[in-house]
C-alpha atoms as a PDB file:
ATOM      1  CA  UNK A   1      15.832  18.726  -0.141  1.00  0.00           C
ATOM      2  CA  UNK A   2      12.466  16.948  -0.674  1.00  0.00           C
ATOM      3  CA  UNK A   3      13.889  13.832  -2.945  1.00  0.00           C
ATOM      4  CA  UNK A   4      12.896  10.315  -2.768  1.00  0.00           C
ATOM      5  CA  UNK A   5      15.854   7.983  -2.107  1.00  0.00           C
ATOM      6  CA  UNK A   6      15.136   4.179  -2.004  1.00  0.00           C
ATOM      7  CA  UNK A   7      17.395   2.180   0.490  1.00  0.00           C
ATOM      8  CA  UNK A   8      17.883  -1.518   1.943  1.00  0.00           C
ATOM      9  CA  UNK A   9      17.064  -2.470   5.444  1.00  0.00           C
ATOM     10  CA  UNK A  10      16.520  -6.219   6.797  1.00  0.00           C
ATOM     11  CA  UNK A  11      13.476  -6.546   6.291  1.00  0.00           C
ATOM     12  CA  UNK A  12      12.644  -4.976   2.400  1.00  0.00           C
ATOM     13  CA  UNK A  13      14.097  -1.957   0.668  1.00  0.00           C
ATOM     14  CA  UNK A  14      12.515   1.072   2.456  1.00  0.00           C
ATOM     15  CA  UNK A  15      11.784   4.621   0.114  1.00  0.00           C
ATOM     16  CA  UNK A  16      13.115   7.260   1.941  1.00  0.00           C
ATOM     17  CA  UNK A  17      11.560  11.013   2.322  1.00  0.00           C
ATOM     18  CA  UNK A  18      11.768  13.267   4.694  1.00  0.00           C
ATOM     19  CA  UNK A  19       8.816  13.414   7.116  1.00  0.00           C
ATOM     20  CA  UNK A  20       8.852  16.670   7.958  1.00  0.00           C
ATOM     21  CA  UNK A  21       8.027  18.017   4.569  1.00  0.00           C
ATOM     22  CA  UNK A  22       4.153  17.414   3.523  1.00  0.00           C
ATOM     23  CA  UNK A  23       5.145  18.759   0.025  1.00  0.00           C
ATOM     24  CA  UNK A  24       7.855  15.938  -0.657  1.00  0.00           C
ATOM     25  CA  UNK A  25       5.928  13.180   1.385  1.00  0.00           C
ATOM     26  CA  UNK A  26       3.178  14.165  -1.088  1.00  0.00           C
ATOM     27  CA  UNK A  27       5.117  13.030  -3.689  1.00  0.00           C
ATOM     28  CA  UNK A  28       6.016   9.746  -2.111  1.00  0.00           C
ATOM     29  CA  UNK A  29       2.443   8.755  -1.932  1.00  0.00           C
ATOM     30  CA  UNK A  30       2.299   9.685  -6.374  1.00  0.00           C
ATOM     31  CA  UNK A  31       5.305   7.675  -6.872  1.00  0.00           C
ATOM     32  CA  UNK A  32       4.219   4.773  -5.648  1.00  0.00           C
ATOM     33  CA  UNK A  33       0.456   4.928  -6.336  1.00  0.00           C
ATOM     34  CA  UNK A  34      -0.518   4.465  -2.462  1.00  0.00           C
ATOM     35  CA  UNK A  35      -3.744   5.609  -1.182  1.00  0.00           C
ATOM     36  CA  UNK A  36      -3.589   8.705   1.242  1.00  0.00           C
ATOM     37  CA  UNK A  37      -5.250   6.434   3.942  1.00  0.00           C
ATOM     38  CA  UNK A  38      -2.598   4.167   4.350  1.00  0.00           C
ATOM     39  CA  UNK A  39       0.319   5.849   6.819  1.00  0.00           C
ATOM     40  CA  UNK A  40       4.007   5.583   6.441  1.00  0.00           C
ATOM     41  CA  UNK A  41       6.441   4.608   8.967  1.00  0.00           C
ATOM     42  CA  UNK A  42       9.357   6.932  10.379  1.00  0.00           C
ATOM     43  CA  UNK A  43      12.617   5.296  10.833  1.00  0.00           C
ATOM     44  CA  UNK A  44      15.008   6.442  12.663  1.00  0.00           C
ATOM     45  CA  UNK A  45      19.067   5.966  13.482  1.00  0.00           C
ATOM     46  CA  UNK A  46      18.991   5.458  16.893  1.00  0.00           C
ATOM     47  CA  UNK A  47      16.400   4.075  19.557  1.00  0.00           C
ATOM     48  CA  UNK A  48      17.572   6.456  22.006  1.00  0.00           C
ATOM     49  CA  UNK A  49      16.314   9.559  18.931  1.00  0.00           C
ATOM     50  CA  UNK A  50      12.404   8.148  19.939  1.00  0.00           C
ATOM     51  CA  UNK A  51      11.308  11.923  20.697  1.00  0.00           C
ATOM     52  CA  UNK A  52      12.238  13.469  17.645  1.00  0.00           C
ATOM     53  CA  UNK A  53       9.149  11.575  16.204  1.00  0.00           C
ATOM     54  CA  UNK A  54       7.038  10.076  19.239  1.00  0.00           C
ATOM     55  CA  UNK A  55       5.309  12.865  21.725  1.00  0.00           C
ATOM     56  CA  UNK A  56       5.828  10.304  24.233  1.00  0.00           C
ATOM     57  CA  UNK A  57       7.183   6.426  25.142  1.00  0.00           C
ATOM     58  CA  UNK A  58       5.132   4.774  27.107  1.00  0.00           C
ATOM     59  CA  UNK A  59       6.287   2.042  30.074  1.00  0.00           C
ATOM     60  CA  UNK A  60       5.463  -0.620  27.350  1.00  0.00           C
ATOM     61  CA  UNK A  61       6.941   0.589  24.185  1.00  0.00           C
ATOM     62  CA  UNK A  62      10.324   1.364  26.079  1.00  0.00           C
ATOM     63  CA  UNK A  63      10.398  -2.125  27.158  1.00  0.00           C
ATOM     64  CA  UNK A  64       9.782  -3.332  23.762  1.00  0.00           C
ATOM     65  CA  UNK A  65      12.078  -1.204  22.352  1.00  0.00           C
ATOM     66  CA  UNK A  66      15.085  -1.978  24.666  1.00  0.00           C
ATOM     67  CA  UNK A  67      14.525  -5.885  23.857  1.00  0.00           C
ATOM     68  CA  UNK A  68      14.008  -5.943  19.826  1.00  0.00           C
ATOM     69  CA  UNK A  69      15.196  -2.089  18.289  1.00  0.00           C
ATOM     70  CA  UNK A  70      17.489  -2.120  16.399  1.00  0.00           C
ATOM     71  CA  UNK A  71      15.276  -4.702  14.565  1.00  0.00           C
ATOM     72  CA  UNK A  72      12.100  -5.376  12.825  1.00  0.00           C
ATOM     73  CA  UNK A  73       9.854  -3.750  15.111  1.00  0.00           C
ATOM     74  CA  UNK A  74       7.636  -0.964  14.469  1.00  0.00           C
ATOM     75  CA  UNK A  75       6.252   0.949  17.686  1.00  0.00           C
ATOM     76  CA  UNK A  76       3.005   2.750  16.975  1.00  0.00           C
ATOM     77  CA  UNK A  77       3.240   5.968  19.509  1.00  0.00           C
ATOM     78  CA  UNK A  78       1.574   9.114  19.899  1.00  0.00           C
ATOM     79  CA  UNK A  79       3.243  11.840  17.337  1.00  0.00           C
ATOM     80  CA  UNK A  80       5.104  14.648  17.366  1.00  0.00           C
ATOM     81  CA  UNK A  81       3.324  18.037  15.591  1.00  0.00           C
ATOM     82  CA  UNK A  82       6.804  18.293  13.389  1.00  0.00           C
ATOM     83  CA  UNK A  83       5.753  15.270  11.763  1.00  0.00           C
ATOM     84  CA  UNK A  84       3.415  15.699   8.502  1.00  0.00           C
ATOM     85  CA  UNK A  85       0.182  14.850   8.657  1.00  0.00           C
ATOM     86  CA  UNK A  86       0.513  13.490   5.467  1.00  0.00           C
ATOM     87  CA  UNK A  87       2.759  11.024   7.072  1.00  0.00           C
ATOM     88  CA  UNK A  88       0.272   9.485   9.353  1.00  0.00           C
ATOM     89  CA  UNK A  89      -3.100  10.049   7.413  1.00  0.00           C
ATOM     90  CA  UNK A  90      -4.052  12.489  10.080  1.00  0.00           C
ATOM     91  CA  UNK A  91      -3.703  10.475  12.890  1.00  0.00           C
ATOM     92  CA  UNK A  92      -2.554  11.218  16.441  1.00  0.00           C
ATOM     93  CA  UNK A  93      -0.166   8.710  15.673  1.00  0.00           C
ATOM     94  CA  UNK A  94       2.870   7.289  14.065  1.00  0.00           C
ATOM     95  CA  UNK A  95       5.287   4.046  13.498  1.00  0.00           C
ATOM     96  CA  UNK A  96       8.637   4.579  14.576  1.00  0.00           C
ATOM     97  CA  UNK A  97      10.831   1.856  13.623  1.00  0.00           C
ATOM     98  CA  UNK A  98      15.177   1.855  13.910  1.00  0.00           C
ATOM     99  CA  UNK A  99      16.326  -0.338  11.423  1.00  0.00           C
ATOM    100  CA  UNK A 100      19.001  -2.774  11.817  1.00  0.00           C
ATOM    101  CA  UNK A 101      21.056  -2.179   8.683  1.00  0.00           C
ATOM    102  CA  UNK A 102      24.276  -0.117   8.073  1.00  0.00           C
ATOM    103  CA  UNK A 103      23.512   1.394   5.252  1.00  0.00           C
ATOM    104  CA  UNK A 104      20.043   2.593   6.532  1.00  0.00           C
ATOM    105  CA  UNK A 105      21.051   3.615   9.654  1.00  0.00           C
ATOM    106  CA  UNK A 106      24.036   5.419   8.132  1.00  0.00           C
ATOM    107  CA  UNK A 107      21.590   6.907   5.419  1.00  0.00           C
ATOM    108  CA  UNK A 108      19.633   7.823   8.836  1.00  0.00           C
ATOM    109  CA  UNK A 109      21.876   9.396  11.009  1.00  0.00           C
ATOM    110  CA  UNK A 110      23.236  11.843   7.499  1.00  0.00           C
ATOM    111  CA  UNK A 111      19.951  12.741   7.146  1.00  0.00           C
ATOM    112  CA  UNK A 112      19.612  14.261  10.582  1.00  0.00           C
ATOM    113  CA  UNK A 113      15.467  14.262  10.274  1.00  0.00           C
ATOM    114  CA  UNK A 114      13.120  11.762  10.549  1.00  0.00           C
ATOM    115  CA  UNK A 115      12.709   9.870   7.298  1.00  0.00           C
ATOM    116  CA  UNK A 116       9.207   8.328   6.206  1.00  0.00           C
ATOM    117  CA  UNK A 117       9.833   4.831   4.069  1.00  0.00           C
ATOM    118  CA  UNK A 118       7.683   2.537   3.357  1.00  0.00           C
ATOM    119  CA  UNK A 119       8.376  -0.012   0.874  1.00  0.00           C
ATOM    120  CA  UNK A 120       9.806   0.594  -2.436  1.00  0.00           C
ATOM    121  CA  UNK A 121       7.682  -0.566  -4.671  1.00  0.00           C
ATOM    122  CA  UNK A 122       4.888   0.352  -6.678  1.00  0.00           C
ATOM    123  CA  UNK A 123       1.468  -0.105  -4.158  1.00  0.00           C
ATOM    124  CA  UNK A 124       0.152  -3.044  -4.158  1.00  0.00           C
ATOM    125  CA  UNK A 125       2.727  -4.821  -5.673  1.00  0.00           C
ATOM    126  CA  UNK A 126       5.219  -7.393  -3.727  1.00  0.00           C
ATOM    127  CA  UNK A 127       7.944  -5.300  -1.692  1.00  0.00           C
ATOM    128  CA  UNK A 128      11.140  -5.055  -3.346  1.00  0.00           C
ATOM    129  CA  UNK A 129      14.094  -6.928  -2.021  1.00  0.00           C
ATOM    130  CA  UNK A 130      16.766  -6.627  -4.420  1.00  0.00           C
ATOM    131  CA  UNK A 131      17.229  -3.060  -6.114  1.00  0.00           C
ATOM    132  CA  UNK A 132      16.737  -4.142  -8.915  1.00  0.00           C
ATOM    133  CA  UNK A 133      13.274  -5.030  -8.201  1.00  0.00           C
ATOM    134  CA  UNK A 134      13.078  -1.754  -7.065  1.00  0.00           C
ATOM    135  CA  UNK A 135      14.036  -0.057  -9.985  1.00  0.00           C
ATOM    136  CA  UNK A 136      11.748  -1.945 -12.109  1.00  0.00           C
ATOM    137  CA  UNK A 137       8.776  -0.312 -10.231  1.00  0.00           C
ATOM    138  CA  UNK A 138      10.089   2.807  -9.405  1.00  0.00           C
ATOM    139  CA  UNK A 139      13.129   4.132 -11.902  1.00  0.00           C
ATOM    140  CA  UNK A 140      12.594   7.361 -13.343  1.00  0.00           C
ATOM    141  CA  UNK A 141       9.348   7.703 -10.172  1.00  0.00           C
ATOM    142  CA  UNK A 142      12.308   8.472  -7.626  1.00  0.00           C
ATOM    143  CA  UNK A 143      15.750  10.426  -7.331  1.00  0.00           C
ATOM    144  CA  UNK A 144      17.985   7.662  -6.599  1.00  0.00           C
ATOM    145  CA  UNK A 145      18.234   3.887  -5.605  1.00  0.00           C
ATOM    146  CA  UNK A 146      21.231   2.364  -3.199  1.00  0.00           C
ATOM    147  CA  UNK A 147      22.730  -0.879  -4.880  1.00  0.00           C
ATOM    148  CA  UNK A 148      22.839  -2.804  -2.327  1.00  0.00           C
ATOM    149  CA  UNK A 149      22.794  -6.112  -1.624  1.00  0.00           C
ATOM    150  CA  UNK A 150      19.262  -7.979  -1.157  1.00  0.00           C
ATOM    151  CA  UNK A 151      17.604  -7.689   2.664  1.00  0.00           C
ATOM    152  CA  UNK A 152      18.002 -10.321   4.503  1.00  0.00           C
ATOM    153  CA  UNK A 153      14.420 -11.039   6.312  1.00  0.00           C
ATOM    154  CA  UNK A 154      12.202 -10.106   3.314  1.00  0.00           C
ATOM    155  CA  UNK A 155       9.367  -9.386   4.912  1.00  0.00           C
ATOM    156  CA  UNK A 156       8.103  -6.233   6.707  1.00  0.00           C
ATOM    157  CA  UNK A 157       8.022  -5.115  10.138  1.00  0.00           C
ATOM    158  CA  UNK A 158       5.831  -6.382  12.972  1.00  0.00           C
ATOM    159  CA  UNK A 159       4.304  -3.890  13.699  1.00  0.00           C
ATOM    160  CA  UNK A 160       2.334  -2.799  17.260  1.00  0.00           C
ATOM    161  CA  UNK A 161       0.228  -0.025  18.518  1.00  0.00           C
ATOM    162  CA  UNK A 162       1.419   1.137  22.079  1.00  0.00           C
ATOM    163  CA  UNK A 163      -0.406   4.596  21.992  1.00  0.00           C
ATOM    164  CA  UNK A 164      -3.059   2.289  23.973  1.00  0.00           C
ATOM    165  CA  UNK A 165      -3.371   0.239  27.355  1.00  0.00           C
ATOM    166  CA  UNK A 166      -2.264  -2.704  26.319  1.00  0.00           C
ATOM    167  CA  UNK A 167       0.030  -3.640  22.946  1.00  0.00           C
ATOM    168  CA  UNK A 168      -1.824  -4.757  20.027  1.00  0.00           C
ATOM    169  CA  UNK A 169       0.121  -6.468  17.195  1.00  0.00           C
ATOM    170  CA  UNK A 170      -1.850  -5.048  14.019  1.00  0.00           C
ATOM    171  CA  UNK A 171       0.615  -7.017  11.447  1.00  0.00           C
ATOM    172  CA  UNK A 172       2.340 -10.162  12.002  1.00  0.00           C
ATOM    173  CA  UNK A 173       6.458  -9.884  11.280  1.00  0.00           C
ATOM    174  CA  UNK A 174       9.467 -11.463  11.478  1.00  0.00           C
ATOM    175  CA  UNK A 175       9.376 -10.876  15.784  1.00  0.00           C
ATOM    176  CA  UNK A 176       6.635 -13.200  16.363  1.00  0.00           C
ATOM    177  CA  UNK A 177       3.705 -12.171  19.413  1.00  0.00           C
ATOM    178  CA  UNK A 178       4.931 -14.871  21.381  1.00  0.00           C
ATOM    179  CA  UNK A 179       8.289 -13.267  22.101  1.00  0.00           C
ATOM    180  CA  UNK A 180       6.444 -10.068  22.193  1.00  0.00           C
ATOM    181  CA  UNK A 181       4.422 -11.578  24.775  1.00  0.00           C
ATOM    182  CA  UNK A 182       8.188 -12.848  26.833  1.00  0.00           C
ATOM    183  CA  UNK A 183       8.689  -8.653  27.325  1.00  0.00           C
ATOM    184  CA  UNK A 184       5.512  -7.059  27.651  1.00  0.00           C
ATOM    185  CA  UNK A 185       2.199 -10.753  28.371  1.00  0.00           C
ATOM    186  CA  UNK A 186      -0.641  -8.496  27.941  1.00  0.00           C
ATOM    187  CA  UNK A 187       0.417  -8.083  23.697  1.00  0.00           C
ATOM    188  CA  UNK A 188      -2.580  -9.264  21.643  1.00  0.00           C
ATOM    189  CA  UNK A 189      -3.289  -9.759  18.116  1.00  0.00           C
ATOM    190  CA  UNK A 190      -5.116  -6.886  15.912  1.00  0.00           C
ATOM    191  CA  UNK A 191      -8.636  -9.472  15.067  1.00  0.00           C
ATOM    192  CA  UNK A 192     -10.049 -10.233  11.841  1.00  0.00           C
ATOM    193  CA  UNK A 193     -12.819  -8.817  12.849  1.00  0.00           C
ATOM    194  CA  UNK A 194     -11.694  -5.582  13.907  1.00  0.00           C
ATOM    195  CA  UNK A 195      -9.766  -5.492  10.071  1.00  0.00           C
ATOM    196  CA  UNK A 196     -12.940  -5.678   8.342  1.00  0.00           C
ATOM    197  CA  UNK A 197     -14.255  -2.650  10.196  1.00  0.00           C
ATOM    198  CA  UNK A 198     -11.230  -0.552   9.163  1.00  0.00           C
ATOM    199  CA  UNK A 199     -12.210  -1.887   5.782  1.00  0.00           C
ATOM    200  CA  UNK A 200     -15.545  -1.450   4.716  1.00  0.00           C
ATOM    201  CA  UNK A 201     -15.692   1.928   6.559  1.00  0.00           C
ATOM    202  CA  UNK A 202     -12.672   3.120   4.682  1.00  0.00           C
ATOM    203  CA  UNK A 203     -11.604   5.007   7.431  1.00  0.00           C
ATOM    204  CA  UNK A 204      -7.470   5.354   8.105  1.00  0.00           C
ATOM    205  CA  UNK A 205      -5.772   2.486   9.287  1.00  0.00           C
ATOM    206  CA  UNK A 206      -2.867   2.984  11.823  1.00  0.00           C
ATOM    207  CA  UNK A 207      -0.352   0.903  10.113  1.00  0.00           C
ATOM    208  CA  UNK A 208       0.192  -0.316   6.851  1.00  0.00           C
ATOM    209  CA  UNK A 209       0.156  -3.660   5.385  1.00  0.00           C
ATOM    210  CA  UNK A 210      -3.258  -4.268   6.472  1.00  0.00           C
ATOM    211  CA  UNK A 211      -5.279  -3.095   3.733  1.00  0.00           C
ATOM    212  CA  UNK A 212      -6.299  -4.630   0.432  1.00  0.00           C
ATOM    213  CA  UNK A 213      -4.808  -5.233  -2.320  1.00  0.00           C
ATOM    214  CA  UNK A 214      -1.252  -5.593  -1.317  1.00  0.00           C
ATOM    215  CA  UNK A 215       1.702  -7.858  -2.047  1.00  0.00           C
ATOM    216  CA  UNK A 216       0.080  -8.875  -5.234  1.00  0.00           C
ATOM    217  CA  UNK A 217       1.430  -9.939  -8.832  1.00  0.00           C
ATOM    218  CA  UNK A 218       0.066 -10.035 -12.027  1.00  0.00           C
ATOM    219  CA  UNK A 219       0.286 -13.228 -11.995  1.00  0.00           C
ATOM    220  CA  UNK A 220      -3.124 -15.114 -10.123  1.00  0.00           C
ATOM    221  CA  UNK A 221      -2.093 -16.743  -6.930  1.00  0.00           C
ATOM    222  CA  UNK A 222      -3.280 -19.839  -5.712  1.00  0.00           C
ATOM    223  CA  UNK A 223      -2.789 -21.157  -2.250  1.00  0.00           C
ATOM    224  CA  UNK A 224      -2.370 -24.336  -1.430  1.00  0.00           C
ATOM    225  CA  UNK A 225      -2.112 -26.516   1.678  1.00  0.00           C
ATOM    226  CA  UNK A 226       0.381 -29.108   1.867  1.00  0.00           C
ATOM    227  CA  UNK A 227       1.085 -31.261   5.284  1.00  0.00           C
ATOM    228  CA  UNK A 228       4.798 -30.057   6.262  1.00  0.00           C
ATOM    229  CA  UNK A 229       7.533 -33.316   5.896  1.00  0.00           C
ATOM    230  CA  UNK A 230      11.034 -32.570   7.964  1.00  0.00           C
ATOM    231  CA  UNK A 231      11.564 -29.040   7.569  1.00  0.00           C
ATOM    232  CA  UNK A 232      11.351 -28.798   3.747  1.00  0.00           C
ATOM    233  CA  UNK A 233       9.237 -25.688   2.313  1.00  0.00           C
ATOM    234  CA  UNK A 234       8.321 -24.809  -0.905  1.00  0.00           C
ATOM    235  CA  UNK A 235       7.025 -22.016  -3.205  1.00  0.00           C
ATOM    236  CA  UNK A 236       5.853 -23.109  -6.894  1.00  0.00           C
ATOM    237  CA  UNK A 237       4.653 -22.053 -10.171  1.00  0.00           C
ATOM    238  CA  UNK A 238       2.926 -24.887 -12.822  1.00  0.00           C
ATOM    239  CA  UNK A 239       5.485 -27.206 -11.650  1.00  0.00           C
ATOM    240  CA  UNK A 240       3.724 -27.957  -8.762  1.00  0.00           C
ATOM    241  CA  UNK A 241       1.706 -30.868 -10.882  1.00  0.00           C
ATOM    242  CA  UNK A 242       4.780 -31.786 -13.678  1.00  0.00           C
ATOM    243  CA  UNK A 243       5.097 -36.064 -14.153  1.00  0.00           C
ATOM    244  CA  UNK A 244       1.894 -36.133 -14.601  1.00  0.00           C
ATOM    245  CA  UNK A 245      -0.141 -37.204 -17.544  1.00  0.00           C
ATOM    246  CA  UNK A 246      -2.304 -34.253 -17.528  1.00  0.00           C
ATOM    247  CA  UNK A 247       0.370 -31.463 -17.752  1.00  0.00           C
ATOM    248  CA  UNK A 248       3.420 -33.882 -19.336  1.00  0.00           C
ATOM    249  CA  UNK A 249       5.679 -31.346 -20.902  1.00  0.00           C
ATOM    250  CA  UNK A 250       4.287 -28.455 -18.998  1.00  0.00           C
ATOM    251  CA  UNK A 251       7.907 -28.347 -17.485  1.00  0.00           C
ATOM    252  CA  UNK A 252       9.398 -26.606 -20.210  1.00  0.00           C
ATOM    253  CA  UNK A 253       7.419 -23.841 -18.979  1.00  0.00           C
ATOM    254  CA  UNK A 254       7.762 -23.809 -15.732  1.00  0.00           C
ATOM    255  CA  UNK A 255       8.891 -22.538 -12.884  1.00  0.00           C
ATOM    256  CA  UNK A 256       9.912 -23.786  -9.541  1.00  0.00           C
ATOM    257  CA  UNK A 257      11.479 -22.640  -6.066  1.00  0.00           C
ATOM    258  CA  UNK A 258      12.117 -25.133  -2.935  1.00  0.00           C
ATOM    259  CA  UNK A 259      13.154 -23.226   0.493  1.00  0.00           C
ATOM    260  CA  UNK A 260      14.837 -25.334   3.225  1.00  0.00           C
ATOM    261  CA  UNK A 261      13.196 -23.403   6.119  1.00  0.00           C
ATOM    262  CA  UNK A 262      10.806 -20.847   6.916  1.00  0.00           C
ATOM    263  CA  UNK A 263      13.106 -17.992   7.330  1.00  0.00           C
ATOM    264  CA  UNK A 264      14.248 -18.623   3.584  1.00  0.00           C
ATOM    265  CA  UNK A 265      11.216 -18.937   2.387  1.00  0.00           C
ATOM    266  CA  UNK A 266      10.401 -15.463   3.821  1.00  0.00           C
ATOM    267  CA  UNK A 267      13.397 -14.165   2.563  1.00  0.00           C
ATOM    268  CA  UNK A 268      12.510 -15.068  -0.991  1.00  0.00           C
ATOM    269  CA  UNK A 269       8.943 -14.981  -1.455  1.00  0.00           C
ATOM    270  CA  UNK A 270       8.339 -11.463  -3.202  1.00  0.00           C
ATOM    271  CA  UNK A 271      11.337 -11.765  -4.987  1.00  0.00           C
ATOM    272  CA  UNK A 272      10.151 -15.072  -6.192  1.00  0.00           C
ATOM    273  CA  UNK A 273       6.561 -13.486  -7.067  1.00  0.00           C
ATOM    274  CA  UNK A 274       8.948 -11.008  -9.276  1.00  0.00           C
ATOM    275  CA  UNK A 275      10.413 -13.536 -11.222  1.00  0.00           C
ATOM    276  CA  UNK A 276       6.667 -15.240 -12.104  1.00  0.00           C
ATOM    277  CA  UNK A 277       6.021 -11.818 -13.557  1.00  0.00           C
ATOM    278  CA  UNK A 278       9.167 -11.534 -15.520  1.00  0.00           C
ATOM    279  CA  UNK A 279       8.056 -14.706 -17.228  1.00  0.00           C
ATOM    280  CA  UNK A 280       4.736 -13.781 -17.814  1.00  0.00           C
ATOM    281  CA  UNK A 281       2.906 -16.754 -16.184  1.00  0.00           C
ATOM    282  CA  UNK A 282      -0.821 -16.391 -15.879  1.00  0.00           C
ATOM    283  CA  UNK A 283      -0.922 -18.296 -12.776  1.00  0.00           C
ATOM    284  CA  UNK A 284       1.564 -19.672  -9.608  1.00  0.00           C
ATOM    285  CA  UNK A 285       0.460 -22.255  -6.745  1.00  0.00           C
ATOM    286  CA  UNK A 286       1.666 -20.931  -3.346  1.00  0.00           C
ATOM    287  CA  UNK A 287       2.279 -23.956  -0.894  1.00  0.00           C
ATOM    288  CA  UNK A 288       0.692 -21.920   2.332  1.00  0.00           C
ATOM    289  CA  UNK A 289       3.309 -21.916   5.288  1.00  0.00           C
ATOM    290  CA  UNK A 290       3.187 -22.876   8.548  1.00  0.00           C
ATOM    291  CA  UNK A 291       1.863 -20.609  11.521  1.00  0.00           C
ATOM    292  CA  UNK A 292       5.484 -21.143  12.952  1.00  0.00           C
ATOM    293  CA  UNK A 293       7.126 -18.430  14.393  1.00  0.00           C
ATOM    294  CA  UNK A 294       7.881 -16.296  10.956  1.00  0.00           C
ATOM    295  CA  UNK A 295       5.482 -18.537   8.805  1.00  0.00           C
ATOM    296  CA  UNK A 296       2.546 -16.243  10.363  1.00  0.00           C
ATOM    297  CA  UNK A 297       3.617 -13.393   8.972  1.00  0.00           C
ATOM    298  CA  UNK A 298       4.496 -15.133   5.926  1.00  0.00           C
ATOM    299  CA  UNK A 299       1.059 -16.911   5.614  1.00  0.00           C
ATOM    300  CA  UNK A 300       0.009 -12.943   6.274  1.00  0.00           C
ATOM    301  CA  UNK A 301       1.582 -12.001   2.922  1.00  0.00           C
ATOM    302  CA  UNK A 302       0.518 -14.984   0.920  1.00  0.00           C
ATOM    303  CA  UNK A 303      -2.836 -14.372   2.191  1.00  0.00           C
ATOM    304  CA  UNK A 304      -2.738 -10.755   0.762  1.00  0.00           C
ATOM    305  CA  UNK A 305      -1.446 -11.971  -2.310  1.00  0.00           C
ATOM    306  CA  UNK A 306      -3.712 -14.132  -3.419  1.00  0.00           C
ATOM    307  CA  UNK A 307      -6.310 -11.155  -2.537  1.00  0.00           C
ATOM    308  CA  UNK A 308      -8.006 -13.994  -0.007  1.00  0.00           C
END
């Protein structure tokens, strides 16, 4: 029917649209503010449903897909012609990705077409993981909003191009590139240098999450570098520098989250750039993590967020 209908996987709540209709995917795009260049991903109920999105599976996406779908894995593959252009920025190409949620996959297989969600959230903004950070971006943008539980990882998708020779990772996610590398050794990481190409030229990146701004707050992050003790992480606002004499009583005002691992810390780090917003603070210091298996992709987001 062409509505937008936002929806909770593992990783962040997805906005759902069918991907077969430019005219609603169009629409997508307004509600959330989100530059035409920047292509959506198509999710799908069932890994074994690949070719009513994909043209094709190559040798090494099949493999990949076998070991981590359902899961957080996006495959970039060559597309389909049902699939709107719109969709993929009019590229040969697309993300296919089979979430591993109930609801989504439910949501999926009632659908019976290949739905188009990227985050639900305003562009730019961090991703929503709770709905009801979702509705605070996007009520009275969309049609309607599952009230679900919060997602469980918290960040997006890895996602990697296989429309190639060899597998290129072109954003880090909660399956890291080593174990990508234990399936299919010749995966490689999408450069820095290669992302400033796609940037300064403009020209249509084939997957999202790579392009600036994105993740941000209102709120100015600051990142900063702490040597890891044990296995404690943490994610802080002003609080960060409370006891001492220069900011005694700054406490009052402040605002402070400690994970326990990396995997919570993922799980909690937009919604905890939410809740700096809700308060109004000007500024938050962001203790950088670790390039341990999730921390990359969560350094990847912190990164983004403080626009760096």
């Amino acid at each position: 029917m062409g509505g937008l209908v936002a929806f909770p996987t593992e990783t962040v709540f997805g906005l759902g649209v069918d991907a077969t209709n430019g005219d609603a995917v169009a629409k997508l795009f307004q509600a959330k503010g989100r530059p035409s260049n920047n292509p959506l991903i198509v999710h799908l109920d069932d890994g074994r449903h690949w070719a009513r999105a994909a043209a094709e599976l190559p040798t090494v996406a099949e493999a990949l897909l076998d070991a981590f779908c359902p899961g957080p894995l996006t495959l970039v593959l060559p597309k389909r012609q049902i699939i709107s252009d719109e969709v993929t920025a009019g590229l040969a190409t697309v993300g296919v990705r089979i979430p591993d949620h109930p609801i989504a996959r439910a949501i999926l297989r009632t659908a019976a077409v290949p739905v188009a969600a990227p985050s639900a959230n305003r562009s730019g903004r961090p991703s929503g993981t709770t709905w009801q950070a979702v509705s605070e971006d996007l009520d009275g943008r969309i049609d309607a909003i599952f009230t679900a539980d919060s997602t469980t990882i918290g960040i997006e998708s890895t996602v990697v191009d296989c429309s190639s020779t060899h597998p290129v990772v072109l954003r880090p996610g909660a399956i890291t590139l080593e174990q990508l590398q234990q399936v299919v050794p010749q995966t490689r990481e999408f450069g820095p240098v290669e992302e400033r190409r796609r940037l300064v030229s403009g020209e249509p990146v084939n997957s999202p999450g790579i392009l600036h701004p994105h993740y941000q707050p209102r709120a100015e992050v600051i990142l900063v570098e702490v040597p890891p003790v044990g296995i404690s992480v943490g994610v802080s606002a002003v609080s960060a520098f409370c006891g001492t004499e220069e900011f005694e009583g700054l406490h009052e005002f402040a605002l402070a989250k400690i994970f326990g691992s990396l995997e919570d810390y993922a799980g909690g780090f937009y919604e905890f750039l939410r809740e700096v917003d809700r308060r109004a603070f000007e500024r938050v210091f962001v203790q950088t993590a670790s390039e341990d298996g999730i921390g990359l992709a969560l350094r990847d987001r912190q990164r983004r967020a403080a626009g760096t």
